[in-house]
Each structure stands twice: as structure tokens, then as C-alpha cells.
C-alpha atoms as a PDB file:
ATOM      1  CA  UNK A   1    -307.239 -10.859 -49.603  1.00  0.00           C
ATOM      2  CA  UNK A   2    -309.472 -13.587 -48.262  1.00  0.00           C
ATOM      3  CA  UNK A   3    -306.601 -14.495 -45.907  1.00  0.00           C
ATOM      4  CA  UNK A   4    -305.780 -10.681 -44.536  1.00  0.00           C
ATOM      5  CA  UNK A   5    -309.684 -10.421 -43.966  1.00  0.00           C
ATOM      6  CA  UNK A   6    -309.648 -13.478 -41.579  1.00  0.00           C
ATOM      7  CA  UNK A   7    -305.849 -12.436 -39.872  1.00  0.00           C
ATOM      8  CA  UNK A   8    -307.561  -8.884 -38.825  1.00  0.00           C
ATOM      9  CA  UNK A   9    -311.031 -11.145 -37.643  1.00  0.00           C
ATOM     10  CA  UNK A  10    -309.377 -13.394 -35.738  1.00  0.00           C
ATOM     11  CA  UNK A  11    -307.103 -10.249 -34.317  1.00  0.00           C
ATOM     12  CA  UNK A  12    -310.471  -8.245 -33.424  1.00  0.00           C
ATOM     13  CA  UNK A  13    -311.741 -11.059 -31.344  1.00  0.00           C
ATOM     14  CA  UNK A  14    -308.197 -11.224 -29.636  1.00  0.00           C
ATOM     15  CA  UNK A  15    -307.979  -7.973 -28.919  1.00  0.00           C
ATOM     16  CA  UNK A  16    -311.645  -8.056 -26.995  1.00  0.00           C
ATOM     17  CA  UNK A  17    -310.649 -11.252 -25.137  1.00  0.00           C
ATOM     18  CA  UNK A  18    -307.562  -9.638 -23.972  1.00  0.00           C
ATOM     19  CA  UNK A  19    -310.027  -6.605 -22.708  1.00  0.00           C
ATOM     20  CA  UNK A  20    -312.572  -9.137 -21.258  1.00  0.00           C
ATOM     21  CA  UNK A  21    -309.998 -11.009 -18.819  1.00  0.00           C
ATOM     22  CA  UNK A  22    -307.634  -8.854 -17.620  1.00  0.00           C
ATOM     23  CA  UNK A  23    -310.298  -6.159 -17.229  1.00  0.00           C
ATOM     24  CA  UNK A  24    -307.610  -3.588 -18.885  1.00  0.00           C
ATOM     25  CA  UNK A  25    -310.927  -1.332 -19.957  1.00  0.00           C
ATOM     26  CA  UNK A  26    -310.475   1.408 -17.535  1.00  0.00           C
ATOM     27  CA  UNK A  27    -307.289   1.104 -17.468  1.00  0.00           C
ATOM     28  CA  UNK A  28    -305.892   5.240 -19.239  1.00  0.00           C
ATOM     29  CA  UNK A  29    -303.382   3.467 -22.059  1.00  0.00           C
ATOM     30  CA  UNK A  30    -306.163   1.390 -23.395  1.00  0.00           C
ATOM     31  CA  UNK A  31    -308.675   4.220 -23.528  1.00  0.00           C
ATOM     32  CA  UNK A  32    -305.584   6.308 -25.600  1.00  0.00           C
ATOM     33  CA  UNK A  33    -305.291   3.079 -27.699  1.00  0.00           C
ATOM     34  CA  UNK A  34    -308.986   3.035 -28.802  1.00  0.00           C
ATOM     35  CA  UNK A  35    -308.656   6.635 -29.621  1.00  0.00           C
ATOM     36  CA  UNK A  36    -306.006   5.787 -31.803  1.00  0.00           C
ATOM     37  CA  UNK A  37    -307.944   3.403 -33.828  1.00  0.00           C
ATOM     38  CA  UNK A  38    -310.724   5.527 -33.788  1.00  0.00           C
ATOM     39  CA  UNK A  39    -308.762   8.300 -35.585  1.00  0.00           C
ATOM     40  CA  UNK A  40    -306.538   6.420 -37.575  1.00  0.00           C
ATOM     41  CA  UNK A  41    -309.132   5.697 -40.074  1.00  0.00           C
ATOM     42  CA  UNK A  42    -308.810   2.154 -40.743  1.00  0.00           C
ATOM     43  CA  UNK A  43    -310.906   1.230 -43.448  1.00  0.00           C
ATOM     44  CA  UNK A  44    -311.065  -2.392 -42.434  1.00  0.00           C
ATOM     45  CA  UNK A  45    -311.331  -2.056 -39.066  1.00  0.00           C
ATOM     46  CA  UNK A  46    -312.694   0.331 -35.902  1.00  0.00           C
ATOM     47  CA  UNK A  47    -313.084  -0.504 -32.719  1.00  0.00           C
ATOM     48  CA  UNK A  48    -315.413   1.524 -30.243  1.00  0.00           C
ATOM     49  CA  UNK A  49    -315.494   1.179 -26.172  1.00  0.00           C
ATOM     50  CA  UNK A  50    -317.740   2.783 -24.474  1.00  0.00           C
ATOM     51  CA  UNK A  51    -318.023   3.240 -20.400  1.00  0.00           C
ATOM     52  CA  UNK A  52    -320.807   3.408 -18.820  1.00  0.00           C
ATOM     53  CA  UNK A  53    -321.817   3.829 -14.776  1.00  0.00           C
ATOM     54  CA  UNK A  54    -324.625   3.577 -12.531  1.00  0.00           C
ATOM     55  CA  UNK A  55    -326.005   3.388  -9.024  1.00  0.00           C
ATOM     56  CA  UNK A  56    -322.328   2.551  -8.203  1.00  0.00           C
ATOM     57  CA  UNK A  57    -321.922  -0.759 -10.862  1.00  0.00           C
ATOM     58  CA  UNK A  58    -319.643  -0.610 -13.458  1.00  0.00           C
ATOM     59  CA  UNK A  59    -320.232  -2.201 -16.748  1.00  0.00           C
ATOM     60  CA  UNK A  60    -319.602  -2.149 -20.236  1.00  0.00           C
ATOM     61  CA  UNK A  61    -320.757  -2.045 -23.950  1.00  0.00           C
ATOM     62  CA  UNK A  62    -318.007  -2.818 -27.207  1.00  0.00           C
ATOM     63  CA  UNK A  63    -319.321  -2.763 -29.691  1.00  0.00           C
ATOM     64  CA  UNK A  64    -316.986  -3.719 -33.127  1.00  0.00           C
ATOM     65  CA  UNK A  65    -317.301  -2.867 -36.388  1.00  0.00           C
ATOM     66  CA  UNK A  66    -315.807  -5.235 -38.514  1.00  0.00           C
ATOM     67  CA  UNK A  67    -316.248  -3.731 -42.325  1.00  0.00           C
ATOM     68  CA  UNK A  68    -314.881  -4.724 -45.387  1.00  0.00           C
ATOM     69  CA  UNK A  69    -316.454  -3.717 -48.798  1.00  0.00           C
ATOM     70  CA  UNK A  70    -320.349  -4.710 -47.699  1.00  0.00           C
ATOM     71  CA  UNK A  71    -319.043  -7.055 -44.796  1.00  0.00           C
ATOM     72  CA  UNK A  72    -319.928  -5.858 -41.409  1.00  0.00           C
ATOM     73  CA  UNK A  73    -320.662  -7.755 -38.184  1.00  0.00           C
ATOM     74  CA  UNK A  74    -321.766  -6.065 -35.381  1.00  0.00           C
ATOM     75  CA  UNK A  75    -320.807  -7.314 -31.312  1.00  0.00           C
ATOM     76  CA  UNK A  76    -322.212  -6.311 -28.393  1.00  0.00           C
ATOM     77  CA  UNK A  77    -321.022  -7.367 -24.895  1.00  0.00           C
ATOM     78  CA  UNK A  78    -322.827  -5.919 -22.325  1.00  0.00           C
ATOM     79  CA  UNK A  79    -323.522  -7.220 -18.268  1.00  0.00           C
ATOM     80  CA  UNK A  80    -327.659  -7.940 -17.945  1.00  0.00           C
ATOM     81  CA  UNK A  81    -329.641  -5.083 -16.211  1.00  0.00           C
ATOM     82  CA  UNK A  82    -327.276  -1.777 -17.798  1.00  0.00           C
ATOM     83  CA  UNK A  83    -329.912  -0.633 -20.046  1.00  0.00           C
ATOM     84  CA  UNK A  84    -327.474  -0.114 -22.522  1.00  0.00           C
ATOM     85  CA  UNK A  85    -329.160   1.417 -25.790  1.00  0.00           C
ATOM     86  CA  UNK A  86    -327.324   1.512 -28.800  1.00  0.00           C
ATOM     87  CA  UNK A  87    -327.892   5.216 -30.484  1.00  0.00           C
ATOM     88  CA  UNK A  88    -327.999   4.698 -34.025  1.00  0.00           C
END
């Protein structure tokens, strides 16, 4: 179990690099991927992107939910000055 917890961390991450560099976020197949996840119901794993614009600057919050019985990391990547506020 121990090693299927660390394959799907170390897949998470992957998955956000991929995102970060080829700047695939606005991209209409990624944004139908993430809805996938997000209604597939994956009890180990959902991932959440979230757009934001303003004053003409584009920029961006993930934020990933890693959770596993009472394991849960949260990530947020965000650009400085987007006054991203998370709503919880």
C-alpha cells in the first residue's frame, strides 16, 4: 500500500510539472481532463485548477489534494501580486 501511495505522489507532482512548463493550463483538453478527475471520485486523489484574470495578467492557483486515510498535503502555486484567496 505504502508503495501505491508514493507511485500516485510522485505522479501528482508529475502531472503539475508537466502543467508548469509547457503552460498546457488553458489549453480546452486539459481543462476537460481536470473535470474528469474532479468527477471521477478518486478517493486517493483530486486535483483542482483554477483560472484566474486581471488587469490583463494571467496567472494561476493549483491547488492538490493529496488524501489518503488522514494524509493530506495541501500545494499552492500561485505568481506574487494575484491576490489569490483560498475560500475554505
Amino acid at each position: 500500500m505504502n508503495r501505491l501511495k508514493s507511485f500516485l505522489h510522485h505522479l501528482t507532482f508529475l502531472i503539475i510539472k508537466l502543467v508548469l512548463t509547457t503552460r498546457l493550463l488553458y489549453s480546452l483538453p486539459l481543462l476537460a481532463l481536470n473535470q474528469i478527475i474532479a468527477r471521477s471520485n478518486l478517493p486517493l486523489l483530486a486535483l483542482y485548477m483554477r483560472m484566474y484574470s486581471a488587469n490583463m495578467h494571467k496567472f494561476m492557483a493549483i491547488s492538490v489534494h493529496w488524501v489518503f486515510g488522514d494524509f493530506l498535503i495541501d500545494s499552492y502555486f500561485a505568481l506574487p501580486g494575484d491576490g489569490f484567496i483560498e475560500d475554505r
